[in-house]
N, C-alpha and C. Protein backbone atom coordinates (compact mmCIF):
# COMPACT_ATOMS: atom_id res chain seq x y z
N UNK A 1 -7.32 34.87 1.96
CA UNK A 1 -7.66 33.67 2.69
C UNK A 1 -7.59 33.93 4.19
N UNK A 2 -8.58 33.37 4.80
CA UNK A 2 -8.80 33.35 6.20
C UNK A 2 -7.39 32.44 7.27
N UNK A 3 -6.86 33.29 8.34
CA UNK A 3 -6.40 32.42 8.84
C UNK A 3 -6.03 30.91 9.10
N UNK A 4 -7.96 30.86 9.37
CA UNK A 4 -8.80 29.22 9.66
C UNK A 4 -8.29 28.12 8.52
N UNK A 5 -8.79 28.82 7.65
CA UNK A 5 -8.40 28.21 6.25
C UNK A 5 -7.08 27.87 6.11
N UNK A 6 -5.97 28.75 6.17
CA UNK A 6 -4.51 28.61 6.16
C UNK A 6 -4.37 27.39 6.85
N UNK A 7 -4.75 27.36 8.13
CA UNK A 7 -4.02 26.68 9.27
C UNK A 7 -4.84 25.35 9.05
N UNK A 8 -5.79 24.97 8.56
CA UNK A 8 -6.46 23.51 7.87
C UNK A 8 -5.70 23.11 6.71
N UNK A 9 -5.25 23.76 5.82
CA UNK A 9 -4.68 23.53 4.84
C UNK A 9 -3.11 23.19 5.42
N UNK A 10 -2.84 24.02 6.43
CA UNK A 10 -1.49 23.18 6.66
C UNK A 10 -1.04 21.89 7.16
N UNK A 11 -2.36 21.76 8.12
CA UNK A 11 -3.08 20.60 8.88
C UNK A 11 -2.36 19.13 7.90
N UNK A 12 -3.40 19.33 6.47
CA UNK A 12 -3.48 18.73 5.47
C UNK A 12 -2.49 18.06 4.85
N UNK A 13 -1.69 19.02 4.92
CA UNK A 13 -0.29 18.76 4.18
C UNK A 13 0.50 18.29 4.91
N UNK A 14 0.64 18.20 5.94
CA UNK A 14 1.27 18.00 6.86
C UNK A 14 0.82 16.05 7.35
N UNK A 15 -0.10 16.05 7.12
CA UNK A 15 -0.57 14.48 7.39
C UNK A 15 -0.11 13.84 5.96
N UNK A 16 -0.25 14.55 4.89
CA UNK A 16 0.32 14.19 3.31
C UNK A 16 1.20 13.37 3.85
N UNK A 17 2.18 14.55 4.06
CA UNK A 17 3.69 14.70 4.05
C UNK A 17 4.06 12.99 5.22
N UNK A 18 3.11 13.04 6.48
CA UNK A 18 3.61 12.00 7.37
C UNK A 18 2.99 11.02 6.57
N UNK A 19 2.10 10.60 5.67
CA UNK A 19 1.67 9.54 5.19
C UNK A 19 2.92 9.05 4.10
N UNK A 20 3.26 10.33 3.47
CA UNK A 20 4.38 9.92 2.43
C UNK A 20 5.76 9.20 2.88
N UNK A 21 5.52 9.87 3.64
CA UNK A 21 7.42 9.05 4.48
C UNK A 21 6.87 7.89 4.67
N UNK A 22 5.85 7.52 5.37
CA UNK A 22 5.76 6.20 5.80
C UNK A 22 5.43 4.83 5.01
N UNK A 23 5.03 5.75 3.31
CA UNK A 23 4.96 4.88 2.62
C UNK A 23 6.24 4.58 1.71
N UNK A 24 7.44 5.98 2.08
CA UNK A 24 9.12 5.14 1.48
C UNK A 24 9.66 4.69 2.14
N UNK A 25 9.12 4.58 4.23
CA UNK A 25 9.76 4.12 4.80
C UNK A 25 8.98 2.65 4.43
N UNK A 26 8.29 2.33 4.51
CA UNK A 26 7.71 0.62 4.12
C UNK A 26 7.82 0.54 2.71
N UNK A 27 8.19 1.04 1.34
CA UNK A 27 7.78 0.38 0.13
C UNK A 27 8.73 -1.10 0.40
N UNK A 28 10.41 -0.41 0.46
CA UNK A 28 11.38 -1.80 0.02
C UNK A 28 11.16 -3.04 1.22
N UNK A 29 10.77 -2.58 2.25
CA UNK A 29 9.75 -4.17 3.23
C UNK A 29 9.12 -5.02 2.64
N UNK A 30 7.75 -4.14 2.09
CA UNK A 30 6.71 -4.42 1.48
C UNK A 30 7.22 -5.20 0.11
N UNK A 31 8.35 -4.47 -0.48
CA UNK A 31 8.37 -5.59 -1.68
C UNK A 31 9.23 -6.84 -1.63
N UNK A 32 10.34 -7.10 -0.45
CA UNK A 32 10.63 -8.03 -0.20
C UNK A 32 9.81 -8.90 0.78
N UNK A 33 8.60 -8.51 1.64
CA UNK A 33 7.62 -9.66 1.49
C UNK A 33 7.01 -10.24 0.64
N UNK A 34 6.68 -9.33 -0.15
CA UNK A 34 6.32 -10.09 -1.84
C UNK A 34 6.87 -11.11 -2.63
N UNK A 35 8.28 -10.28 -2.65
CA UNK A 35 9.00 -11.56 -3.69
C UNK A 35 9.27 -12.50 -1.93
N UNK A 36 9.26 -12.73 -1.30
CA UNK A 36 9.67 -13.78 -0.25
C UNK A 36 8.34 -14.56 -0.40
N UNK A 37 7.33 -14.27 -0.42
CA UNK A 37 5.83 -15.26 -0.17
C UNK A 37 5.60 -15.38 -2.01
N UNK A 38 6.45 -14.42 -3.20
CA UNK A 38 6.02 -15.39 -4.12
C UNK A 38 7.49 -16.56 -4.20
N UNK A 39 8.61 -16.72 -3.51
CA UNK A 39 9.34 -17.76 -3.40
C UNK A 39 8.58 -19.09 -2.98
N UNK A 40 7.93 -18.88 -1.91
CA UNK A 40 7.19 -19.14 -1.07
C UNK A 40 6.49 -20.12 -1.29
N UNK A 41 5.16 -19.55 -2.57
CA UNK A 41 4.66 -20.10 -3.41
C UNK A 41 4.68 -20.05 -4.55
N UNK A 42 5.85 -20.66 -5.13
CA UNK A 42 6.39 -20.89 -6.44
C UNK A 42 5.54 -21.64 -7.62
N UNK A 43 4.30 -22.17 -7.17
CA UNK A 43 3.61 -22.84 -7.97
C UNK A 43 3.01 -21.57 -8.80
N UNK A 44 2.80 -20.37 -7.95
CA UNK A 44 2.42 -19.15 -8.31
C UNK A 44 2.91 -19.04 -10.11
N UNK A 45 4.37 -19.25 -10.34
CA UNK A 45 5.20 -19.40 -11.50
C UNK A 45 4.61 -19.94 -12.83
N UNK A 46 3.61 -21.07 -12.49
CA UNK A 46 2.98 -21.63 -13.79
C UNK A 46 1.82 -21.90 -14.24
N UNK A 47 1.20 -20.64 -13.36
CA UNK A 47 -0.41 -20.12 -13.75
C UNK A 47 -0.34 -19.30 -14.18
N UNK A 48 -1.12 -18.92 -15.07
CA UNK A 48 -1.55 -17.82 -15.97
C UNK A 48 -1.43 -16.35 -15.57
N UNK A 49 -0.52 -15.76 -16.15
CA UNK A 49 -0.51 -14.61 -14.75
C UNK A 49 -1.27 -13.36 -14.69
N UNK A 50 -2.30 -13.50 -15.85
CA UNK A 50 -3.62 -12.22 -15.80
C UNK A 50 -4.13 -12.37 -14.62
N UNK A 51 -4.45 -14.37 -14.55
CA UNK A 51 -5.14 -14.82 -13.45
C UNK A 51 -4.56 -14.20 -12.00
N UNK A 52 -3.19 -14.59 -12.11
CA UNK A 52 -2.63 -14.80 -10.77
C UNK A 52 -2.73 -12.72 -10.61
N UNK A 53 -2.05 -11.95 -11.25
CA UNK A 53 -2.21 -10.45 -11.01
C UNK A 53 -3.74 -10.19 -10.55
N UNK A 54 -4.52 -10.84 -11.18
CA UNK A 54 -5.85 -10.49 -10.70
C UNK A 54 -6.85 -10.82 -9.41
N UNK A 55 -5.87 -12.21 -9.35
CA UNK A 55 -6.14 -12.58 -7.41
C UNK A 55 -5.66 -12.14 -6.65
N UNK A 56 -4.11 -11.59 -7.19
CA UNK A 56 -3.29 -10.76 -6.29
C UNK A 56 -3.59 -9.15 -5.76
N UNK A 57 -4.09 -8.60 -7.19
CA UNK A 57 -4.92 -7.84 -6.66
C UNK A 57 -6.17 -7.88 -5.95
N UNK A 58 -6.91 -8.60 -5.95
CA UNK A 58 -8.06 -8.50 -4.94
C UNK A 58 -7.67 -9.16 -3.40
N UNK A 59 -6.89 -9.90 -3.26
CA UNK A 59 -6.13 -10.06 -2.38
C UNK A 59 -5.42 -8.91 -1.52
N UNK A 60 -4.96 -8.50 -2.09
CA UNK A 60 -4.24 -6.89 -1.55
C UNK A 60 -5.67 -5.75 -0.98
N UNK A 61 -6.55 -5.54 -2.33
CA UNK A 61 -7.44 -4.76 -1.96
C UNK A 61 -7.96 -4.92 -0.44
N UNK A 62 -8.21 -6.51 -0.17
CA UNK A 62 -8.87 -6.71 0.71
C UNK A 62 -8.17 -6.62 2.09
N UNK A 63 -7.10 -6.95 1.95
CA UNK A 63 -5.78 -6.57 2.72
C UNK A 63 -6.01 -5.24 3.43
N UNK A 64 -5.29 -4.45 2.22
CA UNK A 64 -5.81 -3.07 2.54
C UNK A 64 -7.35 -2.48 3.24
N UNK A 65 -8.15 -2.96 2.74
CA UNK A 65 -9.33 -2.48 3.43
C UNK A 65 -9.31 -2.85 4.76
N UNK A 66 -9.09 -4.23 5.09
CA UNK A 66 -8.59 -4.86 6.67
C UNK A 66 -8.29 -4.04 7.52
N UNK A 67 -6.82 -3.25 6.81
CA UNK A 67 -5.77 -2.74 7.36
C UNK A 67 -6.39 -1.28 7.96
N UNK A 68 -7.30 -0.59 6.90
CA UNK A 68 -7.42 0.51 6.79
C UNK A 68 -8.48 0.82 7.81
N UNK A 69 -9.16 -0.04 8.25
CA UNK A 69 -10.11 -0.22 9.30
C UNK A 69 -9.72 0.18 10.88
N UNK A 70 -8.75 -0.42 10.79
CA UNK A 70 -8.08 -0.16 12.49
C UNK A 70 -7.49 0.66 12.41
């Protein structure tokens, strides 16, 4: 393997690696905003919850895409 190659590949891993921390430094945030906004909206509790997982996910998706933009 070429130098070039080496030193892209470390590049790589190396942004991994900073993406990974930053997603154990935010998971336990991230999930106590969750359960805080489903306290929040507690009506959440007595809908169907295929429904509700399935708004929640597209909700998030869209979130994320938002996010992922800037």
């Amino acid at each position: 393997m070429s130098l070039e190659k080496l030193l892209k590949q470390k590049e790589e891993l190396e942004s991994q690696i900073k993406q990974a921390e930053i997603a154990e430094k935010n998971k336990g945030k991230l999930e106590r905003i969750v359960i805080k906004l489903l306290q929040k909206h507690s009506d959440l509790f007595y809908c169907d919850v295929a429904t509700v997982e399935n708004n929640l996910d597209n909700a998030m998706a869209a979130i994320a895409g938002n996010l992922s933009n800037h």
